[in-house]
Structures are given as C-alpha cells and as structure tokens.
Protein backbone atom coordinates (compact mmCIF):
# COMPACT_ATOMS: atom_id res chain seq x y z
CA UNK A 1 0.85 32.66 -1.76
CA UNK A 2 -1.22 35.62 -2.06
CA UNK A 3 -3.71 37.80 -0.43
CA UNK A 4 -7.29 37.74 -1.27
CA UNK A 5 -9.49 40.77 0.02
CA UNK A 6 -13.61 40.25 -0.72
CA UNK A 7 -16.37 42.49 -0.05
CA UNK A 8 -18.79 40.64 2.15
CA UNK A 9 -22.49 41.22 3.24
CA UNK A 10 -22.08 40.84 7.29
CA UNK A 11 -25.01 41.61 9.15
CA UNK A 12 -24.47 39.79 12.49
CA UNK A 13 -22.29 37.39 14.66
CA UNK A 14 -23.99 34.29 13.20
CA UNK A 15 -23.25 35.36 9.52
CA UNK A 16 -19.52 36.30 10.40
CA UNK A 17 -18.71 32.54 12.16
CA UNK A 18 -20.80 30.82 9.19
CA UNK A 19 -18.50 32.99 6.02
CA UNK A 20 -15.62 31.59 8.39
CA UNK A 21 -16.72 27.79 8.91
CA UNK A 22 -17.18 27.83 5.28
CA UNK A 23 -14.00 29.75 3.98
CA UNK A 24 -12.07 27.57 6.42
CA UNK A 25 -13.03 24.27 4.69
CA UNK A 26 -11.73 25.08 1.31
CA UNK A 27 -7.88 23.60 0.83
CA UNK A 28 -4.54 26.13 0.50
CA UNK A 29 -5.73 28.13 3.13
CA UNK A 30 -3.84 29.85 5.42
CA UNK A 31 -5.08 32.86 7.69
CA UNK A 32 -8.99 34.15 7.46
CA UNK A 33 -9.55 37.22 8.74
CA UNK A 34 -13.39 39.54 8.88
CA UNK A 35 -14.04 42.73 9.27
CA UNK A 36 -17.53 43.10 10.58
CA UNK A 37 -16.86 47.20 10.31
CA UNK A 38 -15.87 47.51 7.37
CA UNK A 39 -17.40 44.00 5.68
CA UNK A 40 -14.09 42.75 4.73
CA UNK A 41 -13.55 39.00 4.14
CA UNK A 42 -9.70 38.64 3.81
CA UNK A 43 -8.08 35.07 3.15
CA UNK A 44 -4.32 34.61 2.70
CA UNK A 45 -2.70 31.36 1.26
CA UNK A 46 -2.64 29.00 -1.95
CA UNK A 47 -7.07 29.45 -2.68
CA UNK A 48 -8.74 30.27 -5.92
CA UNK A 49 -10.75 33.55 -5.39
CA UNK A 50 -13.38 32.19 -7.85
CA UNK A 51 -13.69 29.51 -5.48
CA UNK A 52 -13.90 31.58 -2.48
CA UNK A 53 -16.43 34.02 -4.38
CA UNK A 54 -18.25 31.02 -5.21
CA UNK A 55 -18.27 29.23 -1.95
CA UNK A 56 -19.86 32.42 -0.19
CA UNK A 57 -22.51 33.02 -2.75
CA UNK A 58 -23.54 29.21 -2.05
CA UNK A 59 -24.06 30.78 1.35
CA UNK A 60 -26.54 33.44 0.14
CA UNK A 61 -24.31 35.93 0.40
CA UNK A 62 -23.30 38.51 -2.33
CA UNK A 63 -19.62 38.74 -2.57
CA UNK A 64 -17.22 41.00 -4.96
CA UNK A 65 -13.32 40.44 -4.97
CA UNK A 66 -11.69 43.70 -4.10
CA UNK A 67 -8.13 42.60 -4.16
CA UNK A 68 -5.75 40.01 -4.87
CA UNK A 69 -1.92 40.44 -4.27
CA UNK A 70 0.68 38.91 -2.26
CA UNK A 71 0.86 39.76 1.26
CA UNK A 72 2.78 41.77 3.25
CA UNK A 73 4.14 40.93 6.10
CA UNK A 74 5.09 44.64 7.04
CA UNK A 75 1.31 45.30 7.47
CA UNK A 76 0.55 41.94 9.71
CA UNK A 77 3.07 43.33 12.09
CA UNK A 78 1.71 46.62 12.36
CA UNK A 79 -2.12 45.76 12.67
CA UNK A 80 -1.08 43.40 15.84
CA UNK A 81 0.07 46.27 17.39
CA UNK A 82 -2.87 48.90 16.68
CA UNK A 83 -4.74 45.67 17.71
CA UNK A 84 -3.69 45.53 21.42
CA UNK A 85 -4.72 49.06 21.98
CA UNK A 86 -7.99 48.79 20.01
CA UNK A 87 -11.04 48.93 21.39
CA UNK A 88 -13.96 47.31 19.50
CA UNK A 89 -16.11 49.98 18.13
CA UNK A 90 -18.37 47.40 15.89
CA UNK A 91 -20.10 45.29 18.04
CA UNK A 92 -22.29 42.71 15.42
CA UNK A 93 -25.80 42.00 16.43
CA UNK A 94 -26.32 38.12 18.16
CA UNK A 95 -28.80 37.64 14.67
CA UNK A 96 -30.25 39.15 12.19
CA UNK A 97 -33.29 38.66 9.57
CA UNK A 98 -31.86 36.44 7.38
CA UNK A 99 -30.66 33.80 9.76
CA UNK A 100 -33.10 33.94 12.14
CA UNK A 101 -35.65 30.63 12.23
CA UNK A 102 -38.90 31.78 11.82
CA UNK A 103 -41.42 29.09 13.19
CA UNK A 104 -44.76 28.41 11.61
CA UNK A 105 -47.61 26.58 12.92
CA UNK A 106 -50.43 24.87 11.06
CA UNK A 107 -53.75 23.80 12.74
CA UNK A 108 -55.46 21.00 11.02
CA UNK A 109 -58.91 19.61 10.83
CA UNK A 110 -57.66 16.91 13.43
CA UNK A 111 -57.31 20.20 15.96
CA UNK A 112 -60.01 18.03 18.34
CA UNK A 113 -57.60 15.26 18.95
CA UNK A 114 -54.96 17.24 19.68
CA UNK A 115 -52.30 17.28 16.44
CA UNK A 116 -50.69 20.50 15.44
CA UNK A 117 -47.97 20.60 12.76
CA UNK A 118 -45.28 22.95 13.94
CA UNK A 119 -42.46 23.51 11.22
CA UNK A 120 -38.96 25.08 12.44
C-alpha cells in the first residue's frame, strides 16, 4: 500500500467532485482525499500513479506527482483531530470557466417559421 500525493488544478466545487468520481473508479483504491486550499489530490491504496496522472489529464486537468510513499498512520490520526476544530477557510466557487456550459444559439434562414438551433 502506499500513499500517492498529486498536484491538482482545482478551481471550483464541480472540478473537485469530478477529480473524485474519476479517481474513485480506478481499482486498488482505498481513501481519496482533496485539498481545494492547497490543490492537493491525495490517494492511498494498491493504484499506479501513472494511472492516476493519466486518468486526470483525460479530465483536462494538468497533474504532477508530488509524492509517493507509504502512509502513515500517525499523521491520519492527528489530522482528524485538527479536523474537528477546523474551520473551513477555502470555500471553492459553485463553477468556474472551464466547466461552465456556455449556450449558443444559431438563427437560420427558416427564422419566419419559427426554427432556431440552440446548442448546449
């Protein structure tokens, strides 16, 4: 088992549940964890980390392994605790540019009878 630490572009709430719907998928995985703060991507069990790097930049988003060593429990333990008294200082946008839909409307010659292309 070991623990796999990647530097992740996360701009907002949508991008942070989509690296973990995808990470999540991959087999030998154990525990996912982001940090929007610090754009941290850390994933603990049995998982390549070329396949992880790979499997995010599939996603359109650039990734760089910062780390890969076994983890320690030690550490788990503490962060729970600093987590109950931590307040949330990173609050992610709801969107941002690159996942937003951007909708685009076309107007044909056939405007008259009333057909409008509209493209989501």
């Amino acid at each position: 088992m070991k623990k796999i630490v990647i530097k992740v572009a996360i701009n907002c709430q949508i991008c942070k549940t989509t690296l973990l719907k995808a990470v999540t998928k991959l087999s030998g995985i154990i525990e996912v964890a982001v940090d929007g703060e610090k754009e941290l991507l850390t994933v603990v069990g049995e998982a390549d980390p070329v396949k992880v790097v790979k499997k995010l930049r599939k996603l359109g988003k650039p990734a760089d392994v910062v780390s890969v060593g076994p983890p320690k429990e030690e550490e788990k333990e503490k962060e729970k605790e600093k987590d109950k008294d931590k307040i949330p200082c990173c609050i992610l946008p709801p969107c941002c540019n690159d996942c937003q839909l951007v909708g685009v409307g076309s107007f044909a010659s056939d405007y008259e009878y009333g057909r409008i292309c509209n493209i989501m």
